[in-house]
Protein backbone atom coordinates (compact mmCIF):
# COMPACT_ATOMS: atom_id res chain seq x y z
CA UNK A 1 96.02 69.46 109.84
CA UNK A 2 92.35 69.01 110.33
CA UNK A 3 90.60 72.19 111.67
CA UNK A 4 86.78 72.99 112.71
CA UNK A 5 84.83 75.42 111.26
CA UNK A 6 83.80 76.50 115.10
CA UNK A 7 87.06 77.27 116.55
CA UNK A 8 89.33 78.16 112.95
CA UNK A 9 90.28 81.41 113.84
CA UNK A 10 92.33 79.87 116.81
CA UNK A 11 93.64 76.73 114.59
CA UNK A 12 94.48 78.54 111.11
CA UNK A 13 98.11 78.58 110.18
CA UNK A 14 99.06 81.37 108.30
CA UNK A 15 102.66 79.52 107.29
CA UNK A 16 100.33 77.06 105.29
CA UNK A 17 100.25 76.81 101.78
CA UNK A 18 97.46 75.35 100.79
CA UNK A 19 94.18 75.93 102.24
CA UNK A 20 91.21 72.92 101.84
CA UNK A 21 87.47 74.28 102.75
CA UNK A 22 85.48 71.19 102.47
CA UNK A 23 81.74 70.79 102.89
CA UNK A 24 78.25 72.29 101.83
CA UNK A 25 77.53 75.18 104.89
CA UNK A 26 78.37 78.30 103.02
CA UNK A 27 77.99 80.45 105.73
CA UNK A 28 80.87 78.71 107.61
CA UNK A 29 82.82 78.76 104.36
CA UNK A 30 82.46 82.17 103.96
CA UNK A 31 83.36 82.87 107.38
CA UNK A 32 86.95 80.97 106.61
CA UNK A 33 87.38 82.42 103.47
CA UNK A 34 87.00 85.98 104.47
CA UNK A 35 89.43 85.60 107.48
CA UNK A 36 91.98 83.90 105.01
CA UNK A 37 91.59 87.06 102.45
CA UNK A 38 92.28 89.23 105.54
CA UNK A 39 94.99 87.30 106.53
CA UNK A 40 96.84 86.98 103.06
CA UNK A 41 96.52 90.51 102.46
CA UNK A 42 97.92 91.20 105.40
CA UNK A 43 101.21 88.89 104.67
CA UNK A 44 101.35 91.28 101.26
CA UNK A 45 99.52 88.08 98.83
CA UNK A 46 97.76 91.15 96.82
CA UNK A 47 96.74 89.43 93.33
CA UNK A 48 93.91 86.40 93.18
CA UNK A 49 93.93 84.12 90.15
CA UNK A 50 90.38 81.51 90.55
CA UNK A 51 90.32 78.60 88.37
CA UNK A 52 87.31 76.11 88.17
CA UNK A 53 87.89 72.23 89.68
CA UNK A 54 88.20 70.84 86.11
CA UNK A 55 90.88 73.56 85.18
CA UNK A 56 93.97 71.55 86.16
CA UNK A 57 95.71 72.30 83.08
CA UNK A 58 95.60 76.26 83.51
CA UNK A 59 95.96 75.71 87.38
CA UNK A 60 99.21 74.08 86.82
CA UNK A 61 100.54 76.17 84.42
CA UNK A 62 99.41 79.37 86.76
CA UNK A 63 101.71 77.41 89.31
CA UNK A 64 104.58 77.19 87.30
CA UNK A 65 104.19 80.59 85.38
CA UNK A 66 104.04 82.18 88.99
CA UNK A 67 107.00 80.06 90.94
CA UNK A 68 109.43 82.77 92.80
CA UNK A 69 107.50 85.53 92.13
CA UNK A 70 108.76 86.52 88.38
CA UNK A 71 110.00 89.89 88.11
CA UNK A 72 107.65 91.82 89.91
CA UNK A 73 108.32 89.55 92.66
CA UNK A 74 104.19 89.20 93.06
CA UNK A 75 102.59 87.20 95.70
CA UNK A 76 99.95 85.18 94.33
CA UNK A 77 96.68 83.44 95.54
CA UNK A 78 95.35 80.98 93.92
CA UNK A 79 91.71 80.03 94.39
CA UNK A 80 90.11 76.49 92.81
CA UNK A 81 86.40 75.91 92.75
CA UNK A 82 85.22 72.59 93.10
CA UNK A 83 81.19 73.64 93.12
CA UNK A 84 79.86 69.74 91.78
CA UNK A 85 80.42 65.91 92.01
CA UNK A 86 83.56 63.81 93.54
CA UNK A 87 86.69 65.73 94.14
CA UNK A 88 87.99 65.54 90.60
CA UNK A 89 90.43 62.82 89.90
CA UNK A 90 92.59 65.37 87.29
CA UNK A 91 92.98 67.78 90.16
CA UNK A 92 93.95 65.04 92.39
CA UNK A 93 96.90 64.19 90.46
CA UNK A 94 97.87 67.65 89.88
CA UNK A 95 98.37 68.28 93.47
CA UNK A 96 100.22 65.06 93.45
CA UNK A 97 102.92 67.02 91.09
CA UNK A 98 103.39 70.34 92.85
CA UNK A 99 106.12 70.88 95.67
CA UNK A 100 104.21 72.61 98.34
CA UNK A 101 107.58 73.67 99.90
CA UNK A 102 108.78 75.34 97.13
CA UNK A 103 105.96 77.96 97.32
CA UNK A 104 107.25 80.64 99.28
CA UNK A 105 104.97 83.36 97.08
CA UNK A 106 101.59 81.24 96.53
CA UNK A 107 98.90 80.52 98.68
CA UNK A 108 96.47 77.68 97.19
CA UNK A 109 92.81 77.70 98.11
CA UNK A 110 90.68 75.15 97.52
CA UNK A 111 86.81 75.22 97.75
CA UNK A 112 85.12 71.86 97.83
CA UNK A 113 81.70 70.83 98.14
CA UNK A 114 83.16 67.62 99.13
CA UNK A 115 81.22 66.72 102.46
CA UNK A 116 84.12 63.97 103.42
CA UNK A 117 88.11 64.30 102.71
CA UNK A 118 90.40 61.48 103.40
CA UNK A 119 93.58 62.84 105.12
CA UNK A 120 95.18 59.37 103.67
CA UNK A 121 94.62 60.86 100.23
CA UNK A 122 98.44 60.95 98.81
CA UNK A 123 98.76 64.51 97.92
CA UNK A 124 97.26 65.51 101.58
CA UNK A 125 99.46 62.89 103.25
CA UNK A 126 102.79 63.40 101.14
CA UNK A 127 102.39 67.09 101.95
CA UNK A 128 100.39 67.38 105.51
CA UNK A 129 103.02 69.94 107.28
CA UNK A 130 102.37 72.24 104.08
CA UNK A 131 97.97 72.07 104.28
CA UNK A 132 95.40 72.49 106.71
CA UNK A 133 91.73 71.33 105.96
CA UNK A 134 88.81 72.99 107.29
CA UNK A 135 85.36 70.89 107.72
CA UNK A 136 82.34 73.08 106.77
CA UNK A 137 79.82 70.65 107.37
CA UNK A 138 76.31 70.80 108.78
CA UNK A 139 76.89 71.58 112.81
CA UNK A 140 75.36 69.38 115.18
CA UNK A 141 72.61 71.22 117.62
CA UNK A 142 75.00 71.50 120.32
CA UNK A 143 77.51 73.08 118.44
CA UNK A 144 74.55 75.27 116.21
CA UNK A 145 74.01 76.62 119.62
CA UNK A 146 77.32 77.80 120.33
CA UNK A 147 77.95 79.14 116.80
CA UNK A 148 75.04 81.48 117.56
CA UNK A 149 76.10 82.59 120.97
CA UNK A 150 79.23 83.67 119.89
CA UNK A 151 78.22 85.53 116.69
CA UNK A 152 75.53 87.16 119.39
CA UNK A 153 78.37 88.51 121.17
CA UNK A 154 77.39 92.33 120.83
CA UNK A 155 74.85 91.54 123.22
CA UNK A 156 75.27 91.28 126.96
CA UNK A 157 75.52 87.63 128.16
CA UNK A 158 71.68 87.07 129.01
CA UNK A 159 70.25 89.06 125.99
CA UNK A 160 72.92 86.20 123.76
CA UNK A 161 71.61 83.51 125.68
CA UNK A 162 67.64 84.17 125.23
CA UNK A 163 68.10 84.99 121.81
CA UNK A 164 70.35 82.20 120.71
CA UNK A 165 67.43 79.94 122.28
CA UNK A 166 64.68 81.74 119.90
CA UNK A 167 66.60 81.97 116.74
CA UNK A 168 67.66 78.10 117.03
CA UNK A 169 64.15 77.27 117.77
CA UNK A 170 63.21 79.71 114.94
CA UNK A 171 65.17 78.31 112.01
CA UNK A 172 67.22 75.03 113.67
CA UNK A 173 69.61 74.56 111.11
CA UNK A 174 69.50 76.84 108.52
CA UNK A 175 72.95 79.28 109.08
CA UNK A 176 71.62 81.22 106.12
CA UNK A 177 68.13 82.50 108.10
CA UNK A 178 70.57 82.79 111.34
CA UNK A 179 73.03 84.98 109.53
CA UNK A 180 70.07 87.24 107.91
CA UNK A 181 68.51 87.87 111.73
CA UNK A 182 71.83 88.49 112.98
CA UNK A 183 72.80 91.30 110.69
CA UNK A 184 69.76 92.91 110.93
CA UNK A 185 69.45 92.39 114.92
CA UNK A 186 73.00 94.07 114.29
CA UNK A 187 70.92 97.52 112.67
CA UNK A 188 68.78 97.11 115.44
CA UNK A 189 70.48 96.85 118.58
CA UNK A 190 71.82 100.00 119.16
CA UNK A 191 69.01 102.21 118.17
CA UNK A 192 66.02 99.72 120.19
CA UNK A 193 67.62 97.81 122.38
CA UNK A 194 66.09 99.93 125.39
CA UNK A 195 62.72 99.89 123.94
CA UNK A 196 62.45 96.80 121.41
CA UNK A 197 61.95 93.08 122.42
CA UNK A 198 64.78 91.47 120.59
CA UNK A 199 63.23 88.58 119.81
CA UNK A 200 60.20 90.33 118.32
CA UNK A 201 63.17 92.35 116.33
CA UNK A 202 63.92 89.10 114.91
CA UNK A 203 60.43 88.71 113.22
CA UNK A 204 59.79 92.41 111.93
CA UNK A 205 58.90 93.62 108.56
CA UNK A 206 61.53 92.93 105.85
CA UNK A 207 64.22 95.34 106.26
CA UNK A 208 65.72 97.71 102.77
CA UNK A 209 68.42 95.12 102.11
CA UNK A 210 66.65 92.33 101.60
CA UNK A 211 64.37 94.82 99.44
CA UNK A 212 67.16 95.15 97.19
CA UNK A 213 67.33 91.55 96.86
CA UNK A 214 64.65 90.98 95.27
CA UNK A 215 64.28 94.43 93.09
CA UNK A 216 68.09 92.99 92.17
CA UNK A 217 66.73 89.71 91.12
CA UNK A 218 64.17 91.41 88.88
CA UNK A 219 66.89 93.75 87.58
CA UNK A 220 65.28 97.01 88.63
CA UNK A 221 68.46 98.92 88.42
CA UNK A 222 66.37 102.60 89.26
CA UNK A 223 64.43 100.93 92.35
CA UNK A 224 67.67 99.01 93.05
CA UNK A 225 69.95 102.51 93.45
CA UNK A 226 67.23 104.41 94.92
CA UNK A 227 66.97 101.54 98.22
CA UNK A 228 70.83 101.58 98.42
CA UNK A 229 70.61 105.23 98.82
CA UNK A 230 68.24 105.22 101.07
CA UNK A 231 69.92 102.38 103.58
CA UNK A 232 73.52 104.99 103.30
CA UNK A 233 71.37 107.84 104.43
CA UNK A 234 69.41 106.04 107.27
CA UNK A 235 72.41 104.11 108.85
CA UNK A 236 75.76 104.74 107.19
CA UNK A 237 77.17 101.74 108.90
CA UNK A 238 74.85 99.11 107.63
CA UNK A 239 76.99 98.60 104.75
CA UNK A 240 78.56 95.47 105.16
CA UNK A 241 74.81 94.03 105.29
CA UNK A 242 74.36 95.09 101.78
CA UNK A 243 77.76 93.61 100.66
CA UNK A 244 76.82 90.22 102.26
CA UNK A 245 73.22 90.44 100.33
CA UNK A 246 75.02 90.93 97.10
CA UNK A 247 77.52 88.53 98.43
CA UNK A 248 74.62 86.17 98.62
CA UNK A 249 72.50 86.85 95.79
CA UNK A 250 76.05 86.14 93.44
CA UNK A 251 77.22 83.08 95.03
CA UNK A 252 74.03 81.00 95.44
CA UNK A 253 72.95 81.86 91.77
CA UNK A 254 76.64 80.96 90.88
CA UNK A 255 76.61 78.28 92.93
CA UNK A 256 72.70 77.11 91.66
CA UNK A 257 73.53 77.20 88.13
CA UNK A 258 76.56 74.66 88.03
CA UNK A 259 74.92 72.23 89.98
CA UNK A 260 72.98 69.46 88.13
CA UNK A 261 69.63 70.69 89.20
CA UNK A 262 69.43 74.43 90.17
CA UNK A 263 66.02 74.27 91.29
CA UNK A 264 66.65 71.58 93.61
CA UNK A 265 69.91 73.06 94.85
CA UNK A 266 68.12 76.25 95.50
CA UNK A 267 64.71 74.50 97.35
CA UNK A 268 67.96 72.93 99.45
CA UNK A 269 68.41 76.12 100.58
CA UNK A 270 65.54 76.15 102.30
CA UNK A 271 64.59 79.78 100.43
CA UNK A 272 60.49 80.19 99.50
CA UNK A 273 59.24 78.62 96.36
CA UNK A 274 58.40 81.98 95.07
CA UNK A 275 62.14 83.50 95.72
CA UNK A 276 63.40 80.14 94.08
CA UNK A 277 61.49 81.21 91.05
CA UNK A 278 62.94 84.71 90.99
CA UNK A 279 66.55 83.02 91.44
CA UNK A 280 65.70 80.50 88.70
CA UNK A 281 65.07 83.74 86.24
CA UNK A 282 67.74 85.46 87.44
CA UNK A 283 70.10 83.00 86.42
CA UNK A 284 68.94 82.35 83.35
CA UNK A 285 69.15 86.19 82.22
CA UNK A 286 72.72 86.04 83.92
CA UNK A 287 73.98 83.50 81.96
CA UNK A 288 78.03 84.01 81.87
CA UNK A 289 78.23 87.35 84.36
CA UNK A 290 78.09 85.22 87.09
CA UNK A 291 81.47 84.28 87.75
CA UNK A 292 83.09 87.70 86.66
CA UNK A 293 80.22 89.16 89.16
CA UNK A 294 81.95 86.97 92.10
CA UNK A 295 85.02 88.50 91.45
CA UNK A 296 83.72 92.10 91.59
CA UNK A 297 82.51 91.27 95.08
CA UNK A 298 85.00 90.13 96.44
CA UNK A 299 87.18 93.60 94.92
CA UNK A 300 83.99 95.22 97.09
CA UNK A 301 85.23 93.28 99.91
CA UNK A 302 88.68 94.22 100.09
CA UNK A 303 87.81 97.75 99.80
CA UNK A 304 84.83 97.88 102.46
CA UNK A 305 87.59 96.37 104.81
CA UNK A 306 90.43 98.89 103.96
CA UNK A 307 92.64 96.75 101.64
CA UNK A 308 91.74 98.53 98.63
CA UNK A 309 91.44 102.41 99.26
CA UNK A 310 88.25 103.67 96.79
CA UNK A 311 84.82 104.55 98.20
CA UNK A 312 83.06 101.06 99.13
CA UNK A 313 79.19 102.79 98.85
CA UNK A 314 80.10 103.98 95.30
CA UNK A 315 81.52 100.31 94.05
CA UNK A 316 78.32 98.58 95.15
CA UNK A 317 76.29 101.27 93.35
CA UNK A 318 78.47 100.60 90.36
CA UNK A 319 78.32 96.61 90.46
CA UNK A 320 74.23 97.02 90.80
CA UNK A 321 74.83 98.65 87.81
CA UNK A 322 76.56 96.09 86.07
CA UNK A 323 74.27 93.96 87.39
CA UNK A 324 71.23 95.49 86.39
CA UNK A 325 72.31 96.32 82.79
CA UNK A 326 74.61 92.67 82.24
């Protein structure tokens, strides 16, 4: 089943056992794979494995081991990275040898950058009723527009519209600048919006989180803890901002440094040449963290939305930390 990245939430079958998310928008993909965390916790799937697209060996054998739920009777998801190049032929025929039906305790999801997939391929045909494929691709203006209405939708009807308009005309088709004035239009709206032109909310000075970006990618841990505490004590709520900064600031590096060229994956981005540079040093100084540092977040994640019951503010303090000091 073939699902778009604009209407998922109304297409997604939670029965399904495997999960494709195809294509190179990473805000849409992180969109789907959030709601799919949500929803698998939810159904009780409490333990992630993550194996890398060339991994078919250990992905298989985490299959197997896993089967039935051994004696714990665990619910498993199992998360494969494909981050560069053709869908790998090795993980191809591995899904060829796995019986989808017989997985009544794993959930498979698969992360391509693939920007096309074939529903005719034989392990998506032999096993359609068992997967459902959702196309993260670039959105066409029409539908860039309708994305940003609805992610307006805190905003009263004409507000959404006239904004919408100016952001698209502001950054047409970059989801990552769209995302970053949302969220902080988000911090905005209910303390200004009887006395602030939205739209000239959009282009105001840089806002703490984004600070601790860039203090981050210098690895300022005291400058880094000391904006952190400062955004909790001036809006308590602005939280899941900073977890979608570090969210950012992990996965782009991660996703930067296994590409073939990180500098030109990261000018892709459409970031300035002087942040690229920061990124480029970042990673570098990062080396192996990065992938153990995209599993911390997404721990973060599950506890900022109440699946994991410690103090969210104090985890992110402690992963800047780790961060900082890796």
């Amino acid at each position: 089943m073939k699902i778009s990245s604009l209407n998922f939430k109304n297409n997604l079958r939670g029965s399904a056992v495997l999960s494709l998310i195809h294509g190179k928008e990473m805000i849409l993909k992180n969109e789907v794979k959030d709601f799919l965390t949500k929803d698998f916790a939810d159904q009780g799937y409490d333990e992630t494995i993550i194996f890398e697209a060339n991994e078919s060996d250990g992905l298989l054998s985490a299959i197997q081991n896993n089967l039935g739920g051994g004696l714990f009777g665990s619910q498993i998801i199992i998360k494969v990275v494909h981050s560069e190049g053709r869908f790998p032929k090795s993980l191809s025929e591995i899904l060829e040898k796995i019986d989808l039906d017989n997985m009544n305790n794993i959930k498979i999801v698969i992360d391509s950058i693939s920007e096309s997939i074939s529903p005719n391929t034989k392990w998506i045909k032999d096993n359609k009723e068992f997967i459902q494929i959702i196309e993260c691709t670039k959105l066409k203006p029409l539908d860039e527009k309708k994305w940003l209405r609805e992610k307006l939708n805190f905003l009263d009807k004409n507000d959404a519209d006239r904004v919408a308009k100016h952001l698209f005309e502001l950054n047409s088709s970059n989801l990552v600048a769209h995302r970053n004035d949302i969220e902080t239009l988000k911090i905005l709206h209910s303390a200004e919006k009887d006395s602030v032109s939205l739209e000239n909310s959009i282009s105001s000075s840089i806002h703490a989180p984004y600070e601790l970006e860039d203090c981050l990618l210098n690895l300022n841990e005291k400058k880094s803890i000391k904006i952190l505490r400062q955004i909790k004590q001036n809006d308590p709520n602005s939280l899941a901002l900073v977890i979608w900064v570090l969210d950012k600031l992990i996965s782009t590096s991660l996703m930067a440094k296994k590409s073939s060229s990180p500098k030109r994956y990261l000018e892709n981005t459409k970031m300035w040449n002087s942040k690229v540079t920061l990124y480029l040093s970042f990673i570098k100084k990062m080396e192996s963290n990065l992938l153990n540092l995209s599993k911390d977040i997404f721990e973060i994640e599950k506890t900022f939305k109440g699946i994991k019951r410690l103090d969210a503010w104090k985890e992110v303090e402690r992963l800047i930390i780790r961060i900082c000091t890796s």
